[in-house]
C-alpha atoms as a PDB file:
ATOM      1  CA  UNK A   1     -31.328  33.411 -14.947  1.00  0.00           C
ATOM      2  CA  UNK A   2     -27.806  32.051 -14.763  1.00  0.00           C
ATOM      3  CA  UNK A   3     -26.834  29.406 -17.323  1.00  0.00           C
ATOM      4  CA  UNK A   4     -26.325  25.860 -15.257  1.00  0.00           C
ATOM      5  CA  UNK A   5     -24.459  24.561 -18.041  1.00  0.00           C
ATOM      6  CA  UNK A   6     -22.197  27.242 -18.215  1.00  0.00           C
ATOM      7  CA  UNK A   7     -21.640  27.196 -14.348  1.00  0.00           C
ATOM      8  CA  UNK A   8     -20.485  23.493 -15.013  1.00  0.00           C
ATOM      9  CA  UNK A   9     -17.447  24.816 -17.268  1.00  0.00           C
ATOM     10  CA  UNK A  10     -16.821  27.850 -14.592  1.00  0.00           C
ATOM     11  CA  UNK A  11     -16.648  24.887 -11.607  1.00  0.00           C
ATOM     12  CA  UNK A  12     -14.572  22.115 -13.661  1.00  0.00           C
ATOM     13  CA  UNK A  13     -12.246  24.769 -15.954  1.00  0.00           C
ATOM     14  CA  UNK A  14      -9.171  24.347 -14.340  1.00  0.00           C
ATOM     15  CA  UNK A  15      -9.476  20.838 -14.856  1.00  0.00           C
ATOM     16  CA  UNK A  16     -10.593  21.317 -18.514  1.00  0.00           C
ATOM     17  CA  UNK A  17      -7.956  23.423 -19.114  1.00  0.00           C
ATOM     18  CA  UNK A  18      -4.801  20.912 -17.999  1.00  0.00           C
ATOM     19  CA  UNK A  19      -6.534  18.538 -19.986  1.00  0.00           C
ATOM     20  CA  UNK A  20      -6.988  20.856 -23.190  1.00  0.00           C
ATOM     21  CA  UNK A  21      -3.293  21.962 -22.800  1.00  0.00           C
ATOM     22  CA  UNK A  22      -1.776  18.164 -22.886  1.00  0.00           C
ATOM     23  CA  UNK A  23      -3.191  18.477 -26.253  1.00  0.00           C
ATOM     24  CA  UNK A  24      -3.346  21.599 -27.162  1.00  0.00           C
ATOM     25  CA  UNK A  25      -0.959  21.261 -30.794  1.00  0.00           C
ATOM     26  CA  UNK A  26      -3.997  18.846 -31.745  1.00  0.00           C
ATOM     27  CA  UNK A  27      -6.857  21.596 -30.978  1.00  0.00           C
ATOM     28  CA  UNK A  28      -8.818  19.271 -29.310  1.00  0.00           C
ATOM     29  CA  UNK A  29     -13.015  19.587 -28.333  1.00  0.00           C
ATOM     30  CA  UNK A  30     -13.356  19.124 -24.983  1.00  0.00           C
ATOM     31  CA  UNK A  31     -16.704  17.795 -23.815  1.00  0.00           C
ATOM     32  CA  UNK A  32     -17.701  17.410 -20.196  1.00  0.00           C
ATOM     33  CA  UNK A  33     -20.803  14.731 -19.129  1.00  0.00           C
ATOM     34  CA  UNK A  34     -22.806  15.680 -16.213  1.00  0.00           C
ATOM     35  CA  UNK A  35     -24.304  12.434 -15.629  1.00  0.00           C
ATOM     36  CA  UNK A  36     -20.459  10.582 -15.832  1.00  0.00           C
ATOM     37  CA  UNK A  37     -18.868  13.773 -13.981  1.00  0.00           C
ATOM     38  CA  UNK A  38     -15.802  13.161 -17.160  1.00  0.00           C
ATOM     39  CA  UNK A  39     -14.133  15.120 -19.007  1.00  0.00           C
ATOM     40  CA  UNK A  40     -13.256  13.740 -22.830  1.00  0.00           C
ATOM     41  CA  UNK A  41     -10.866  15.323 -25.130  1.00  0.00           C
ATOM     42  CA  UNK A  42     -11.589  14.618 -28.763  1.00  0.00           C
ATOM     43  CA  UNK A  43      -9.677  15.366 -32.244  1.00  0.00           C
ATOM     44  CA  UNK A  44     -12.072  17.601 -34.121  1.00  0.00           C
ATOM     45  CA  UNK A  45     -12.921  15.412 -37.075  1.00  0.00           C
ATOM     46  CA  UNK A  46     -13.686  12.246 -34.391  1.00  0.00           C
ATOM     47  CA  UNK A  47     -16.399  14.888 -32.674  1.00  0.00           C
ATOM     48  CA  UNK A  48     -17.464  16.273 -35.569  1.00  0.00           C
ATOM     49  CA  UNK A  49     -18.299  12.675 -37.468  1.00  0.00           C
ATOM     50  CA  UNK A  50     -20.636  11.875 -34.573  1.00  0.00           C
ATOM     51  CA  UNK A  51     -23.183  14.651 -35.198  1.00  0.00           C
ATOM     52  CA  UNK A  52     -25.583  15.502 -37.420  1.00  0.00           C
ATOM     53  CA  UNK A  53     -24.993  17.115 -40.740  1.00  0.00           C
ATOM     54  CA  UNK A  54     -26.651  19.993 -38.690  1.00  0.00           C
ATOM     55  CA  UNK A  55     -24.766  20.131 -36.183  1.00  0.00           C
ATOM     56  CA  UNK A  56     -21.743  19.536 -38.224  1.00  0.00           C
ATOM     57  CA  UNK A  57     -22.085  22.559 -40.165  1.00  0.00           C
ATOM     58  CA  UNK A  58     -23.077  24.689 -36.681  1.00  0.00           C
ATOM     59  CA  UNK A  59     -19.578  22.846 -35.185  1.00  0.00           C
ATOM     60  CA  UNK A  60     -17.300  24.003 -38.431  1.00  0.00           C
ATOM     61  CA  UNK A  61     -18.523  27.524 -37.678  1.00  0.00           C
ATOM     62  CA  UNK A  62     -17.605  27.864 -34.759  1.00  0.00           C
ATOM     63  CA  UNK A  63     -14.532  25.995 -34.393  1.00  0.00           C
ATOM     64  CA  UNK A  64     -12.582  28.213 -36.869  1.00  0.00           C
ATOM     65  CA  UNK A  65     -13.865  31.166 -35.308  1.00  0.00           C
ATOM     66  CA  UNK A  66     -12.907  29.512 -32.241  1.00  0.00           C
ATOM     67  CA  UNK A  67      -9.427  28.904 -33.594  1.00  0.00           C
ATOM     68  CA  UNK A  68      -8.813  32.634 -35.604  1.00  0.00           C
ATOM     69  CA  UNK A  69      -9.555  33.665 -31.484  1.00  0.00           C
ATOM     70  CA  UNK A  70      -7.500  30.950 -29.950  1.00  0.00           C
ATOM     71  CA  UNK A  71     -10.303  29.425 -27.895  1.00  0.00           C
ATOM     72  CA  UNK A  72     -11.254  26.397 -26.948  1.00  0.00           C
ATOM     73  CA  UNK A  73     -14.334  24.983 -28.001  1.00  0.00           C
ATOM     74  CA  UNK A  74     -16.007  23.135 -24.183  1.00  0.00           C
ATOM     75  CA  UNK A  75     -19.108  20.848 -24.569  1.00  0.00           C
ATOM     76  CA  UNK A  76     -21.570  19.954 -21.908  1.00  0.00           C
ATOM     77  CA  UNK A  77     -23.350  17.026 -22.575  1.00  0.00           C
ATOM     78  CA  UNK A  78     -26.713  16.619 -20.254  1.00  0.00           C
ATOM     79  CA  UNK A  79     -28.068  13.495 -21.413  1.00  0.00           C
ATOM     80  CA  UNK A  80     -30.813  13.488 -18.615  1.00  0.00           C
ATOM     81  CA  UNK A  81     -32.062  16.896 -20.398  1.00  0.00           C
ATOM     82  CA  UNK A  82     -31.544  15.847 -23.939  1.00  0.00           C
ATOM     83  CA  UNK A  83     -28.800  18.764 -24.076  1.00  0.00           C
ATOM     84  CA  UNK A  84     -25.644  19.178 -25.886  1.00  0.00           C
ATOM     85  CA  UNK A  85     -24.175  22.944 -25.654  1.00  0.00           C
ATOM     86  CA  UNK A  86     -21.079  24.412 -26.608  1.00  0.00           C
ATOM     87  CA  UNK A  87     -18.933  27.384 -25.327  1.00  0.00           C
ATOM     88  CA  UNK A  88     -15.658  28.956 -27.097  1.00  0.00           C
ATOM     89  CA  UNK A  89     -13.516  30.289 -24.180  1.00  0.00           C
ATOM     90  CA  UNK A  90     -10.469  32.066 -24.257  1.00  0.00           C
ATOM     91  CA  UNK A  91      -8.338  30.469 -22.069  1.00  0.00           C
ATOM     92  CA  UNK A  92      -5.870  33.512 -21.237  1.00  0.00           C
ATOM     93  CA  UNK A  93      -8.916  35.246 -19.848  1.00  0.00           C
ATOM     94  CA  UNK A  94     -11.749  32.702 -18.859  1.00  0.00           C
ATOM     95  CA  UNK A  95     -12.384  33.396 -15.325  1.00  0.00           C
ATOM     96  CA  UNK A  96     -13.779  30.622 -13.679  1.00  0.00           C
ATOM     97  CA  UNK A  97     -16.532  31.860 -10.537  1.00  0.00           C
END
């Protein structure tokens, strides 16, 4: 079974990837909202005040490991599903389908 929110990132990646690079010194979180069809671009502490102390803590993880690998950490937010999931992506090697 193929991951729908992952095929999201594969179809809109070259977008999220200008978008990451305008900003890239900041080390932005991108997140991407079905429902709106937009891409946002957050600083890191902005995201990461919005979430639960949970989630927080699951964010911190993987955003350092995200940044000792130089990826990018990509949200997709599926409000319709109740979903919020997260993808670190290398983008030197992210091939989009």
């Amino acid at each position: 079974m193929t991951d729908p929110y992952f095929a999201v990132v594969q179809e809109f990646w070259p977008h999220i990837l200008m978008h990451y690079q305008e900003f890239e010194d900041k080390k932005p979180v991108m997140l991407f909202d079905i429902q709106e069809q937009r891409l946002y671009v957050y600083p890191y502490d902005g995201f990461k005040a919005e979430l639960s102390e949970r989630s927080q803590n699951l964010l911190e993880q993987q955003y350092e490991r995200a940044l000792a690998e130089q990826k990018i950490v990509v949200f997709v937010r599926d409000n319709d599903q109740k979903k919020l999931v997260s993808y670190s992506l290398d983008p030197e090697s992210f091939e989009p389908v």
